[in-house]
Protein backbone atom coordinates (compact mmCIF):
# COMPACT_ATOMS: atom_id res chain seq x y z
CA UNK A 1 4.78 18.27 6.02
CA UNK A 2 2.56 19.52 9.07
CA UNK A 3 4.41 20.46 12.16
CA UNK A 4 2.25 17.15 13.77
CA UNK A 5 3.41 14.68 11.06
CA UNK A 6 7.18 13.29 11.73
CA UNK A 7 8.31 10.83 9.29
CA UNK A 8 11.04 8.63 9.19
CA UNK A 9 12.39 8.31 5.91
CA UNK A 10 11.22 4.09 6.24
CA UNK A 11 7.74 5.50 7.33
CA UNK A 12 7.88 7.65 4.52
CA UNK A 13 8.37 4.39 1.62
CA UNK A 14 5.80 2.61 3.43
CA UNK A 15 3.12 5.70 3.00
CA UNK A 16 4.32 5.71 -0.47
CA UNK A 17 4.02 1.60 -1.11
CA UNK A 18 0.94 1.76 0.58
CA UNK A 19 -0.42 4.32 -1.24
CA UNK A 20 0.68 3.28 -5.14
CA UNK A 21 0.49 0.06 -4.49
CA UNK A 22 -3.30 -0.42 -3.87
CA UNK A 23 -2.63 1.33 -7.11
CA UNK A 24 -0.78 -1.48 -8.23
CA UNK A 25 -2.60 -4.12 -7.02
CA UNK A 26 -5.86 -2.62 -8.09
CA UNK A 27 -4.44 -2.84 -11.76
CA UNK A 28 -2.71 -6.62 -11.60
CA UNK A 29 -6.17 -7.65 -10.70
CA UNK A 30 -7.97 -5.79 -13.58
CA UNK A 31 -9.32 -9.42 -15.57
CA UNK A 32 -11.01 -6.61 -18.33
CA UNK A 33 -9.90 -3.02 -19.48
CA UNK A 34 -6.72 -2.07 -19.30
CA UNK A 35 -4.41 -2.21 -16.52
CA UNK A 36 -2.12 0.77 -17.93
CA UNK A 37 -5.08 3.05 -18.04
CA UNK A 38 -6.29 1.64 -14.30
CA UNK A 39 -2.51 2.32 -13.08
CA UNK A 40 -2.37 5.80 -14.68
CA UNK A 41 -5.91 7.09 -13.43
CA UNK A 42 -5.16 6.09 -10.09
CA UNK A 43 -1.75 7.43 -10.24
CA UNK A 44 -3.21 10.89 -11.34
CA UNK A 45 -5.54 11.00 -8.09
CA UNK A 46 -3.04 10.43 -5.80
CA UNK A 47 -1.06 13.43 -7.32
CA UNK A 48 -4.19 15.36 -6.90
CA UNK A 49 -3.77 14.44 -3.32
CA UNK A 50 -3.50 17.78 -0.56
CA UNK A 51 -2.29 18.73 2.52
CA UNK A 52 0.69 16.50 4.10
CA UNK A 53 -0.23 13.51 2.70
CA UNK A 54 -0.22 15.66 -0.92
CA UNK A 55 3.46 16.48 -0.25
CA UNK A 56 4.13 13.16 0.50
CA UNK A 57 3.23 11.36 -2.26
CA UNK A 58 4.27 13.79 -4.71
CA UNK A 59 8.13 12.99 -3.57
CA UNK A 60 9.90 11.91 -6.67
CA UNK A 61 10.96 8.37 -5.23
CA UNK A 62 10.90 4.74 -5.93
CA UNK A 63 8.35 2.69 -4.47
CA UNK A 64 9.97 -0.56 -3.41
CA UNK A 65 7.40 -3.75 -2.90
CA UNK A 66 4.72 -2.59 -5.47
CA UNK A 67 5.89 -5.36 -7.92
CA UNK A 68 5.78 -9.05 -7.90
CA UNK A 69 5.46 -12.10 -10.11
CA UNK A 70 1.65 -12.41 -8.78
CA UNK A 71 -1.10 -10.37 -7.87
CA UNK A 72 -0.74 -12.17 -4.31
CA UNK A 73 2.85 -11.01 -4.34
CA UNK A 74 2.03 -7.61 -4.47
CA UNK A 75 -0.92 -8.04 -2.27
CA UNK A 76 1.85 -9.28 0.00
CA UNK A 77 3.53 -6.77 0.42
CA UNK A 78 0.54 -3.99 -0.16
CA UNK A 79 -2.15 -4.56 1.79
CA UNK A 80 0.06 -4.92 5.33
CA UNK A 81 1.25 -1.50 4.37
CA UNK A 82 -2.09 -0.26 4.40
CA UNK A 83 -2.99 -0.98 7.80
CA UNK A 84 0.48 -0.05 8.73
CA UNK A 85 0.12 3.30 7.45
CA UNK A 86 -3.33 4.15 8.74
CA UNK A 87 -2.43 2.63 12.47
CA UNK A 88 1.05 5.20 12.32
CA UNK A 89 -0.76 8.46 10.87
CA UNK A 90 -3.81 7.89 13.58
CA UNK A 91 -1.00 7.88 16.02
CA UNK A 92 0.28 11.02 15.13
CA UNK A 93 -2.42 12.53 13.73
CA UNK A 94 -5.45 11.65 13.01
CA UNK A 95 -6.75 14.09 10.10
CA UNK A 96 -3.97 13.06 8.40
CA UNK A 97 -4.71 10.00 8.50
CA UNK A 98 -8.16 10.41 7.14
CA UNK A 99 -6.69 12.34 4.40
CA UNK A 100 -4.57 9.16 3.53
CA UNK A 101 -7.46 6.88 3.78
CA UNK A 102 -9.99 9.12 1.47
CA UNK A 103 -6.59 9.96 -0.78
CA UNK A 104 -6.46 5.96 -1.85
CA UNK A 105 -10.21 5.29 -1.84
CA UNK A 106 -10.70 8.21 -4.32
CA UNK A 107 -7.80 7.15 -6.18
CA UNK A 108 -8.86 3.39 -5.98
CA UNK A 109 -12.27 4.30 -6.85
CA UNK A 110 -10.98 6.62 -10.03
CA UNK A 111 -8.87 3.61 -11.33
CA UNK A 112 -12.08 1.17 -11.22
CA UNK A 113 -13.99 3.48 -12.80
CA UNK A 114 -11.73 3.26 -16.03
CA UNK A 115 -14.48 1.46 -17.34
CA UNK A 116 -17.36 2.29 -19.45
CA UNK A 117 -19.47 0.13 -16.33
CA UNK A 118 -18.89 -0.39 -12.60
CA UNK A 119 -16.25 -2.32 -11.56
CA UNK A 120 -15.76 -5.99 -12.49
CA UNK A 121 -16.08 -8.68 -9.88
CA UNK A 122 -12.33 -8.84 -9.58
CA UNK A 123 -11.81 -5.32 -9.30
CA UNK A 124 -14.90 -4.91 -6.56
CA UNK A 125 -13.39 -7.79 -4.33
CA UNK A 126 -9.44 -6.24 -4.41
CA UNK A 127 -11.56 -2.91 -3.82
CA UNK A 128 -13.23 -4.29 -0.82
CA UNK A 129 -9.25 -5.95 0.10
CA UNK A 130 -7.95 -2.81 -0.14
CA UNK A 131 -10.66 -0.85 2.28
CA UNK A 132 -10.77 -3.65 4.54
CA UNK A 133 -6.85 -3.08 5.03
CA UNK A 134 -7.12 0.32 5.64
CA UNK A 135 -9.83 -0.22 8.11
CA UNK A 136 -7.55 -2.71 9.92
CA UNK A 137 -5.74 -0.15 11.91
């Protein structure tokens, strides 16, 4: 982690439910395809993820909240994380908090594109959720 980016270790799991669970939710609202293969590709671009953000995510942890009996159960939990996570990395810094946003859009945008076509109705509106949470902050 970057001398500028000071985490508590609750700050921490909600960078990490934010994160893999627009993962999550992205793949409990897949109506065609396969959700495994939506969960997996976007799971593989957030490990791709750099910087502190990179180290971050790649903690070998359990993310709480990313699991629920209904896609609005996870978006519960998910989505308030996103703007949560975006307003506390601006305040501390904002290139890392870029780097978080462009981290889950990538790996939001990999998952959708699991597909041999663009991304489903379903998938575009939890897409457009999901951005519109991170753009909250």
């Amino acid at each position: 982690m970057s001398r500028t980016l000071t985490l508590t270790d609750q700050e921490k799991t909600t960078v990490r439910t934010a994160a893999y669970g627009a993962i999550t939710l992205l793949a409990a609202a897949e109506a065609a395809g396969s959700p495994h293969r939506v969960a997996a590709t976007g799971s593989i671009a957030l490990a791709s993820a750099t910087g502190p953000i990179g180290h971050l995510l790649a903690e070998k942890t359990k993310v709480p909240n990313v699991d629920g009996k209904s896609v609005a159960e996870i978006a519960d939990h998910v989505l308030p994380a996103l703007t949560a996570t975006m307003t506390l990395l601006a305040e501390q810094d904002p290139a890392a908090a870029e780097n978080f946003r462009s981290t889950v859009l990538v790996a939001v945008d990999a998952a959708a594109r699991t597909r041999q076509s663009e991304p489903g109705p379903t998938s575009a509106e939890m897409i457009r959720k999901i951005t519109q949470a991170l753009d909250a902050a």
